[in-house]
N, C-alpha and C. Protein backbone atom coordinates (compact mmCIF):
# COMPACT_ATOMS: atom_id res chain seq x y z
N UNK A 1 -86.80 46.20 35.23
CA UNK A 1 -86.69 45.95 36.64
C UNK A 1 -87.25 44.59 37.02
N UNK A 2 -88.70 44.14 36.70
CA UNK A 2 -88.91 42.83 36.67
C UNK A 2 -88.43 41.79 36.41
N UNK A 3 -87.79 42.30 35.57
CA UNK A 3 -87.23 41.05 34.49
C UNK A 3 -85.56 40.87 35.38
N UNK A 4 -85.32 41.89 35.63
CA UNK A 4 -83.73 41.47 36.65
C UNK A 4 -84.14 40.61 37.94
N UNK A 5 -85.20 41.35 38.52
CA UNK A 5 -85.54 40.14 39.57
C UNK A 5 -85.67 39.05 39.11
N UNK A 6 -85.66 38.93 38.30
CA UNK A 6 -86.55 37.33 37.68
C UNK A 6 -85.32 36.39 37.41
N UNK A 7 -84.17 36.99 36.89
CA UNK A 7 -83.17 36.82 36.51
C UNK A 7 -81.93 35.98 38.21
N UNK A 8 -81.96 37.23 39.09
CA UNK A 8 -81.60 37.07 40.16
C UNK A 8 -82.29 35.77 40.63
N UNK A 9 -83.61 35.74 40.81
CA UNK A 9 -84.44 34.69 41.63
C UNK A 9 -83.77 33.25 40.78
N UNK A 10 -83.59 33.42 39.56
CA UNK A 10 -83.32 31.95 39.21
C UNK A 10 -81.92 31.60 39.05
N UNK A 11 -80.72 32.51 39.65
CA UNK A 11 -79.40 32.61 39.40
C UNK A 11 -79.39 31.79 41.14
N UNK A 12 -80.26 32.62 42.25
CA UNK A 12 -79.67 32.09 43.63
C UNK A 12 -80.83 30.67 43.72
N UNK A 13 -81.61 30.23 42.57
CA UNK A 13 -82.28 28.95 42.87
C UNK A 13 -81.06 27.83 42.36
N UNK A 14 -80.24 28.24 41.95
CA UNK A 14 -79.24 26.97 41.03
C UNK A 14 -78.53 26.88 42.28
N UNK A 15 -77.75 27.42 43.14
CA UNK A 15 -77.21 27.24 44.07
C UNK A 15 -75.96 28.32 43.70
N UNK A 16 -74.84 27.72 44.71
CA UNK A 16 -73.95 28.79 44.63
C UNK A 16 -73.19 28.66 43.63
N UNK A 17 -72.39 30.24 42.91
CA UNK A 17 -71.77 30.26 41.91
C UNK A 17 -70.51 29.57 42.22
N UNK A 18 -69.72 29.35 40.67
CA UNK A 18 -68.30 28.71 41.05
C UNK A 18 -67.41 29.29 41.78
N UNK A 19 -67.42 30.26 41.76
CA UNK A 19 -66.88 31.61 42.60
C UNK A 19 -66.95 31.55 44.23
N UNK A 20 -68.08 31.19 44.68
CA UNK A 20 -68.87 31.01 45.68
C UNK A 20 -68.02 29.98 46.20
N UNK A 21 -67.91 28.83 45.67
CA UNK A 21 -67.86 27.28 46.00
C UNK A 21 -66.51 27.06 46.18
N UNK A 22 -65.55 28.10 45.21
CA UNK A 22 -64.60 27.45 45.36
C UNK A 22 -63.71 29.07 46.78
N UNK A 23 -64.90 30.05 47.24
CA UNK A 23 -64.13 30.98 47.94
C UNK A 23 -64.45 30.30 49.36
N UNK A 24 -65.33 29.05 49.57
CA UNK A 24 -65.40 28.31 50.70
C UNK A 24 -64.73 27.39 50.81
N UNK A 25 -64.37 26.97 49.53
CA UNK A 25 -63.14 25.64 49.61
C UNK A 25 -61.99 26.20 50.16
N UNK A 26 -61.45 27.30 49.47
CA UNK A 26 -60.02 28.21 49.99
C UNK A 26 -60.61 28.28 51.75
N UNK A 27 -61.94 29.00 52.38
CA UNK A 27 -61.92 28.89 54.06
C UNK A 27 -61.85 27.93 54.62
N UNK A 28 -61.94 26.50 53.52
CA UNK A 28 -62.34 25.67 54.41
C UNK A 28 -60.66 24.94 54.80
N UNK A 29 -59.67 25.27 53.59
CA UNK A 29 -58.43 24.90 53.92
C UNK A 29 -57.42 25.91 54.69
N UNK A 30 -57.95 26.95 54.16
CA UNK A 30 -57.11 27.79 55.36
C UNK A 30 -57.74 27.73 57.12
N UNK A 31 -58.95 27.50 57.46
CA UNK A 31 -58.87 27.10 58.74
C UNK A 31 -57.81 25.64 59.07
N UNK A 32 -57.87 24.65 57.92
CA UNK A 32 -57.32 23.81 58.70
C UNK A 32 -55.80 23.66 58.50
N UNK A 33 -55.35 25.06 57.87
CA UNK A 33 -53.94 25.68 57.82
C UNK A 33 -53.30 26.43 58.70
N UNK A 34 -54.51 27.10 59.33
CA UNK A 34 -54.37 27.59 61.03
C UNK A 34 -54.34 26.88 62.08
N UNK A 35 -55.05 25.84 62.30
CA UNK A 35 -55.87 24.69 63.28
C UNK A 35 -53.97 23.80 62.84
N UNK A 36 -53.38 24.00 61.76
CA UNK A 36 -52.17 23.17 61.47
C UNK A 36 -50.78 23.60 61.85
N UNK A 37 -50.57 24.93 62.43
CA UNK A 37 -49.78 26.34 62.71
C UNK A 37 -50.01 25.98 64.17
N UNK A 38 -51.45 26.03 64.07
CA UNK A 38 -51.99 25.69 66.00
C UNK A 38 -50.81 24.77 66.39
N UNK A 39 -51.18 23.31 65.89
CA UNK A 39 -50.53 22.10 66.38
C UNK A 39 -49.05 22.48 66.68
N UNK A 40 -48.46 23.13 65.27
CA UNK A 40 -46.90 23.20 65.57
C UNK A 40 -46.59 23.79 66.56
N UNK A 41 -47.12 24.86 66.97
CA UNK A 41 -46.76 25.81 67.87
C UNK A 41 -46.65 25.02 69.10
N UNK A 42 -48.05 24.60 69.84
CA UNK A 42 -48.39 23.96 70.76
C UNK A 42 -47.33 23.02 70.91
N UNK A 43 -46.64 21.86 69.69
CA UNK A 43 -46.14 20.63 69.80
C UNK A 43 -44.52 21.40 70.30
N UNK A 44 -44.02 22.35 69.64
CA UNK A 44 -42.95 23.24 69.91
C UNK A 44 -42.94 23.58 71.47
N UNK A 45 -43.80 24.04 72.01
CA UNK A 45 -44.09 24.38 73.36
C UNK A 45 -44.26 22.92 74.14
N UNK A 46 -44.63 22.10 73.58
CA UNK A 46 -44.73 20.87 74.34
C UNK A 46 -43.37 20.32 74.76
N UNK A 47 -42.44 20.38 73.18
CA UNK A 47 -41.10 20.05 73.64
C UNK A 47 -40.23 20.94 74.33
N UNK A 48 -40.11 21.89 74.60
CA UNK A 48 -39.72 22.60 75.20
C UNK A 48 -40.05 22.54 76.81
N UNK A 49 -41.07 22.14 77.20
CA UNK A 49 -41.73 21.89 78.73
C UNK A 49 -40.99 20.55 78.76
N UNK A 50 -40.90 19.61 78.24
CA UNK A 50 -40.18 17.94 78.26
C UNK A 50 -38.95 18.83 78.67
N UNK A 51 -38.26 19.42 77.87
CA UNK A 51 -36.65 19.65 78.02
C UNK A 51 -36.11 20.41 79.54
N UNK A 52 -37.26 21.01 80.01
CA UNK A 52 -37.17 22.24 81.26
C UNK A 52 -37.20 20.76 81.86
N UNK A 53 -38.68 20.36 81.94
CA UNK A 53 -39.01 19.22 83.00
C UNK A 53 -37.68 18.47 83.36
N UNK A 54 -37.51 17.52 81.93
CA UNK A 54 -35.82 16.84 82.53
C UNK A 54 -34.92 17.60 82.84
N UNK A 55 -34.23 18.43 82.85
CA UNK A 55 -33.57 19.58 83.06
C UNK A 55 -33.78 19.54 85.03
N UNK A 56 -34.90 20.23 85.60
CA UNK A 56 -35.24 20.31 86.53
C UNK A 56 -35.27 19.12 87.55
N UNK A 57 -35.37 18.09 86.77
CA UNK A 57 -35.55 16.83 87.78
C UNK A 57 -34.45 16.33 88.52
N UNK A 58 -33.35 17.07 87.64
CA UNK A 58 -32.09 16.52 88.25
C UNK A 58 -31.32 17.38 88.93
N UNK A 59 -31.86 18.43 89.23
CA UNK A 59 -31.92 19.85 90.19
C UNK A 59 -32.20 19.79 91.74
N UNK A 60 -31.66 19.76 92.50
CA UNK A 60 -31.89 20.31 94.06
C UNK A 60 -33.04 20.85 93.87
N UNK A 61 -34.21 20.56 94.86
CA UNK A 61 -35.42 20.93 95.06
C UNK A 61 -35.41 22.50 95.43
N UNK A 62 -34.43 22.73 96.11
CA UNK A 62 -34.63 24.47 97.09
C UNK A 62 -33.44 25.43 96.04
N UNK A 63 -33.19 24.73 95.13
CA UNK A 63 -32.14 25.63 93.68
C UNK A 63 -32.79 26.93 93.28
N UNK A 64 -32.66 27.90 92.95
CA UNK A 64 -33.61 29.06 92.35
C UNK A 64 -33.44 29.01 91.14
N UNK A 65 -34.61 29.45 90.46
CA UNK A 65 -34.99 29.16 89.07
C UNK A 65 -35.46 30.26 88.55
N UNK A 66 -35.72 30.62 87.54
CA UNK A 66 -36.42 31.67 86.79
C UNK A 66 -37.05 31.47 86.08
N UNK A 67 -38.54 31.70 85.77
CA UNK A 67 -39.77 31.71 84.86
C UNK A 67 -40.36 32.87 84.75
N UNK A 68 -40.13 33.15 83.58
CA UNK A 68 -41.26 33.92 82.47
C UNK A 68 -42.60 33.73 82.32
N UNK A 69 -43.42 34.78 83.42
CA UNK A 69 -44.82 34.52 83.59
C UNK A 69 -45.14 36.14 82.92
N UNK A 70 -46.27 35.62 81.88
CA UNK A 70 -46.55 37.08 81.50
C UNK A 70 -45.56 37.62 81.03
N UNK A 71 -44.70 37.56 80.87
CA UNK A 71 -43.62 39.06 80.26
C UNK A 71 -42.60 39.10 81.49
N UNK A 72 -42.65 38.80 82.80
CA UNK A 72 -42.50 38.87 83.39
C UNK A 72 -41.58 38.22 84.27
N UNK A 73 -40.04 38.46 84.36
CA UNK A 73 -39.04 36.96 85.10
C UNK A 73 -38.81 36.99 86.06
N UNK A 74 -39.57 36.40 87.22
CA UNK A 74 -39.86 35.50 88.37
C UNK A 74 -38.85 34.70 89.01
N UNK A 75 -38.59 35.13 90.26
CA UNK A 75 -37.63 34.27 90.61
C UNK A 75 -38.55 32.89 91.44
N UNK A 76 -37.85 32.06 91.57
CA UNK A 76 -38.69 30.68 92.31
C UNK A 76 -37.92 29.51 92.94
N UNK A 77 -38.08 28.65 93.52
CA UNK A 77 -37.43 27.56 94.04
C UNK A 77 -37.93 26.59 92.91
N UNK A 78 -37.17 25.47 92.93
CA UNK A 78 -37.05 24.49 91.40
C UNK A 78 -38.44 23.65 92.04
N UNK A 79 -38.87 23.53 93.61
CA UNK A 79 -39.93 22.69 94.03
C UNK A 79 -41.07 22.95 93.94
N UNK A 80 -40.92 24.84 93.42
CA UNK A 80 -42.33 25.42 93.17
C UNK A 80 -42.79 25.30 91.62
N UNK A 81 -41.63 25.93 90.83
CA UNK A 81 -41.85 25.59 89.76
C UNK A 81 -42.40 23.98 88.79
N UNK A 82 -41.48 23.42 89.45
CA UNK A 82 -41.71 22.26 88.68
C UNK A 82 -43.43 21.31 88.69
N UNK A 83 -43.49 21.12 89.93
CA UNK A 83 -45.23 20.82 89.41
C UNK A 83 -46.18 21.96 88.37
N UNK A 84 -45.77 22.93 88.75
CA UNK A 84 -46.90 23.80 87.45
C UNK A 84 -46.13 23.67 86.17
N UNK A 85 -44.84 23.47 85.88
CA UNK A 85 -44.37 23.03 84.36
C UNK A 85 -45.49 21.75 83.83
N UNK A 86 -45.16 20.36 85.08
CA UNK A 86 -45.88 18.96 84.91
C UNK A 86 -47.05 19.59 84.11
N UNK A 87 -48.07 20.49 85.42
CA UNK A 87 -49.00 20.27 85.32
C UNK A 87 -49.84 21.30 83.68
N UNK A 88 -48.73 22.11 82.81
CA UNK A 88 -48.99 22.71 82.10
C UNK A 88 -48.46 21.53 80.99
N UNK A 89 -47.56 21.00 81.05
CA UNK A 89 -47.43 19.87 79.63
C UNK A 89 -48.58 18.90 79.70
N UNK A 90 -49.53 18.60 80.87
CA UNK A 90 -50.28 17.79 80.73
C UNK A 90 -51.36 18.41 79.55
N UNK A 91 -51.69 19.80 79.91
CA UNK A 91 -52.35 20.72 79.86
C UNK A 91 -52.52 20.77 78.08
N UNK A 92 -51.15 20.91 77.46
CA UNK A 92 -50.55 20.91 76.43
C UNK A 92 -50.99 19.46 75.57
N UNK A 93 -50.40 18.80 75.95
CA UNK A 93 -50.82 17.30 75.31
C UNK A 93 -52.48 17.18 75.47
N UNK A 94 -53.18 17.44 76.09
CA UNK A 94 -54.66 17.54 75.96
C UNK A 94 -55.16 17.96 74.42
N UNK A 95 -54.76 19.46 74.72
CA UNK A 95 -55.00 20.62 73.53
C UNK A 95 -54.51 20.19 72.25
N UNK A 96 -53.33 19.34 72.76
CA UNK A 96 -52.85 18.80 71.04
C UNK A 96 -53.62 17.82 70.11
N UNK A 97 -53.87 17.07 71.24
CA UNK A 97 -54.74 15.49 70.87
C UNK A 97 -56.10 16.58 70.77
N UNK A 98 -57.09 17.62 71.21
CA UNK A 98 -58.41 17.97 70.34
C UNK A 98 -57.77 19.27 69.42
N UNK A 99 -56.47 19.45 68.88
CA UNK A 99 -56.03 19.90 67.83
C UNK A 99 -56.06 18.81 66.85
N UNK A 100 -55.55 18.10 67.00
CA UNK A 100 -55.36 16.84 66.13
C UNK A 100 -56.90 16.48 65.64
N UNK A 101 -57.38 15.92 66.49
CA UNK A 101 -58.61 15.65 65.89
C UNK A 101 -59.67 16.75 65.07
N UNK A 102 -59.14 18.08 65.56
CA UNK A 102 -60.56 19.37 65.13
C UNK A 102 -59.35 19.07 63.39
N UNK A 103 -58.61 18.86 63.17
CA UNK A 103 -57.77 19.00 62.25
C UNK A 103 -58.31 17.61 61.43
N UNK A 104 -58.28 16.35 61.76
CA UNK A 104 -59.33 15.42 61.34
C UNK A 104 -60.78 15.61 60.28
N UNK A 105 -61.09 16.38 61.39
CA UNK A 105 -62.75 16.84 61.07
C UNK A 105 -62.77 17.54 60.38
N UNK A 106 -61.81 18.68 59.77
CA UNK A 106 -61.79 19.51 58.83
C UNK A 106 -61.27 18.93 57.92
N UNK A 107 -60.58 17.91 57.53
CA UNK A 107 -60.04 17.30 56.49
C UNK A 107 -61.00 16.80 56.14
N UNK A 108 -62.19 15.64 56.47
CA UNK A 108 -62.99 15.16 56.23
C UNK A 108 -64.41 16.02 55.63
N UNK A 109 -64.53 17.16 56.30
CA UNK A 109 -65.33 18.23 55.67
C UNK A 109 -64.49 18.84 54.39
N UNK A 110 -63.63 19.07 54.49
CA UNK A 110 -62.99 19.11 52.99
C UNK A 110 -63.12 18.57 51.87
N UNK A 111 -62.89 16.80 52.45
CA UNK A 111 -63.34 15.94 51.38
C UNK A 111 -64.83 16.00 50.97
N UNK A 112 -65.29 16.36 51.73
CA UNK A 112 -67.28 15.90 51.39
C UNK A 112 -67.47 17.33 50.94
N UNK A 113 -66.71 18.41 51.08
CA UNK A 113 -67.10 19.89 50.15
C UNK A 113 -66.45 19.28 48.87
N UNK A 114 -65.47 18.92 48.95
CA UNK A 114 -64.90 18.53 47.40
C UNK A 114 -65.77 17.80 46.30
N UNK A 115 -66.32 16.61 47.52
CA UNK A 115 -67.53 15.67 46.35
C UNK A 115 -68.61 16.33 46.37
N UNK A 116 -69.24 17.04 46.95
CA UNK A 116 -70.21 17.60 46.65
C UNK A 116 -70.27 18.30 45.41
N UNK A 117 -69.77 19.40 45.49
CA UNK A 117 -69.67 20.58 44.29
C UNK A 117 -68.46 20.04 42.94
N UNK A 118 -67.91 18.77 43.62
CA UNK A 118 -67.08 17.81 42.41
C UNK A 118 -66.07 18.66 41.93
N UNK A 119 -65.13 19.18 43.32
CA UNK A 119 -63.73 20.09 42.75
C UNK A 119 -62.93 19.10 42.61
N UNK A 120 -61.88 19.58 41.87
CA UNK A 120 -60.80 18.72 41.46
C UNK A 120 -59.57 19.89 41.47
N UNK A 121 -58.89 19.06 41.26
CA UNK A 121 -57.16 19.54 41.39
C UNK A 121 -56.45 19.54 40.20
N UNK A 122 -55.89 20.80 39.10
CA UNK A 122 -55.12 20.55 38.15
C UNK A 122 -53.78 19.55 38.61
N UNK A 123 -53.63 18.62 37.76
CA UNK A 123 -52.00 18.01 38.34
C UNK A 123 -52.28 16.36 39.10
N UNK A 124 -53.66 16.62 39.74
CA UNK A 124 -53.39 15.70 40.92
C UNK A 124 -54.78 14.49 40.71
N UNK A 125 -55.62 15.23 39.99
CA UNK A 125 -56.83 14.43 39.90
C UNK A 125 -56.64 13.75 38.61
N UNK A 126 -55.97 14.49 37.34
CA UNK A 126 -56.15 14.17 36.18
C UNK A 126 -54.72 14.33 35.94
N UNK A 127 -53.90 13.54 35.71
CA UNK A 127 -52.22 13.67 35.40
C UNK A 127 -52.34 14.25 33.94
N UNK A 128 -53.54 13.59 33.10
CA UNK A 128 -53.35 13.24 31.32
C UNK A 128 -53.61 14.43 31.10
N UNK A 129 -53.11 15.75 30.37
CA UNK A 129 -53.66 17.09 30.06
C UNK A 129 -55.02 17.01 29.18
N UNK A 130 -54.72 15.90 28.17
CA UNK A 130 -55.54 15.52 26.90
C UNK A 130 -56.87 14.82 28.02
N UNK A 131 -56.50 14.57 28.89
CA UNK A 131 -58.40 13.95 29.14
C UNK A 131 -58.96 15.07 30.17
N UNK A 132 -57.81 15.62 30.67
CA UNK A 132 -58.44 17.15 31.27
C UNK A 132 -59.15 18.13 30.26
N UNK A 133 -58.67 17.80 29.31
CA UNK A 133 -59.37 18.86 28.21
C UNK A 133 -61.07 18.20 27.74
N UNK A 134 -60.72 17.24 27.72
CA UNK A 134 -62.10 15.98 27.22
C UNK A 134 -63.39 16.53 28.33
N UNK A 135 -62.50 16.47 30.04
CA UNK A 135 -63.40 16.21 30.76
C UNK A 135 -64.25 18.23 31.27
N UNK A 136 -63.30 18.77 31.11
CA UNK A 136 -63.40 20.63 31.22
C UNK A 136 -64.50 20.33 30.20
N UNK A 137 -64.67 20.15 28.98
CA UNK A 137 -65.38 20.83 27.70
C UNK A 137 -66.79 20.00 27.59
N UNK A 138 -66.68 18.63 28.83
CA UNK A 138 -67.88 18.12 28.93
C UNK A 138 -69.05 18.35 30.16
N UNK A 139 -68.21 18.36 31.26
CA UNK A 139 -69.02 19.06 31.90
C UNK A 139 -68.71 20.49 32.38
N UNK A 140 -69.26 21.44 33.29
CA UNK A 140 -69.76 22.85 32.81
C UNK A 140 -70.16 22.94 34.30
N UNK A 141 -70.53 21.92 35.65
CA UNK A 141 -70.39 22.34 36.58
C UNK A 141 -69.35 21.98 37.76
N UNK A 142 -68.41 21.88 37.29
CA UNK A 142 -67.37 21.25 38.33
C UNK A 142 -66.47 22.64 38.30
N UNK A 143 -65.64 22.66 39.70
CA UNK A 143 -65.04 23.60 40.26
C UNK A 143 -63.33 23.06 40.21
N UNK A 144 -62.41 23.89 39.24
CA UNK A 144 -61.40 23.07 39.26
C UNK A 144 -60.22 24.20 39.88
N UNK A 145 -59.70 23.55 40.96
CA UNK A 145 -58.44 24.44 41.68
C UNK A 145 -57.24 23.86 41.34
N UNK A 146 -56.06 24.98 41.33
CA UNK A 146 -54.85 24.65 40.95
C UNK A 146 -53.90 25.26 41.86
């Protein structure tokens, strides 16, 4: 029983296992695989508000229109609708530009998890198979994903 504690205490003093290191590398790219799904969606919805907007501009102000609020299809005049379209693509392009950037910041935390714990990429870091083999059998703490 002592002797397992003892064992444990000096397994979580080395830091985290490869296991560990590389099951935060996988969260750290799938957030910015979501945060990347985000953008499309949003940028999809963005163009789509451009296409209504022009669409509408060239519309009689007192025309009736229909919008989908909630689940929900709304009848409206084209003079009511159209400022809350404006004022939701503005809305949109905001969210995209601190998508864009939270998407930045996770790339860059990516890179600095990568040098830290010194992961590498089969294929992409080392093309030569023969110096991948050289460099695997020399060192013993690097984290290699494929």
């Amino acid at each position: 029983m002592a002797s397992d504690s003892k064992k444990q205490e000096r397994k979580s003093s080395k830091g985290p296992s490869p296991e560990e290191i590389l099951n935060g590398f996988q969260a750290l790219r799938a957030e910015q695989r979501n945060l990347s799904s985000k953008l499309t969606e949003f940028e999809a919805e963005s163009n789509e508000h451009k296409m209504v907007i022009a669409t509408l501009q060239n519309v009689n102000e007192d025309r009736r229109c229909f919008r989908l609020v909630g689940g929900v299809l709304t009848e409206r005049k084209v003079k009511d609708v159209l400022p809350a379209l404006i004022s939701n693509m503005e809305k949109l392009k905001e969210l995209i530009e601190k998508l864009k950037e939270q998407i930045q910041k996770k790339g860059v935390e990516i890179n600095e998890y990568r040098e830290k714990y010194n992961i590498s990429f089969r294929g992409l870091d080392n093309p030569n198979p023969k110096q991948e083999e050289q460099v695997t059998s020399e060192t013993r703490g690097n984290v290699l994903v494929s």
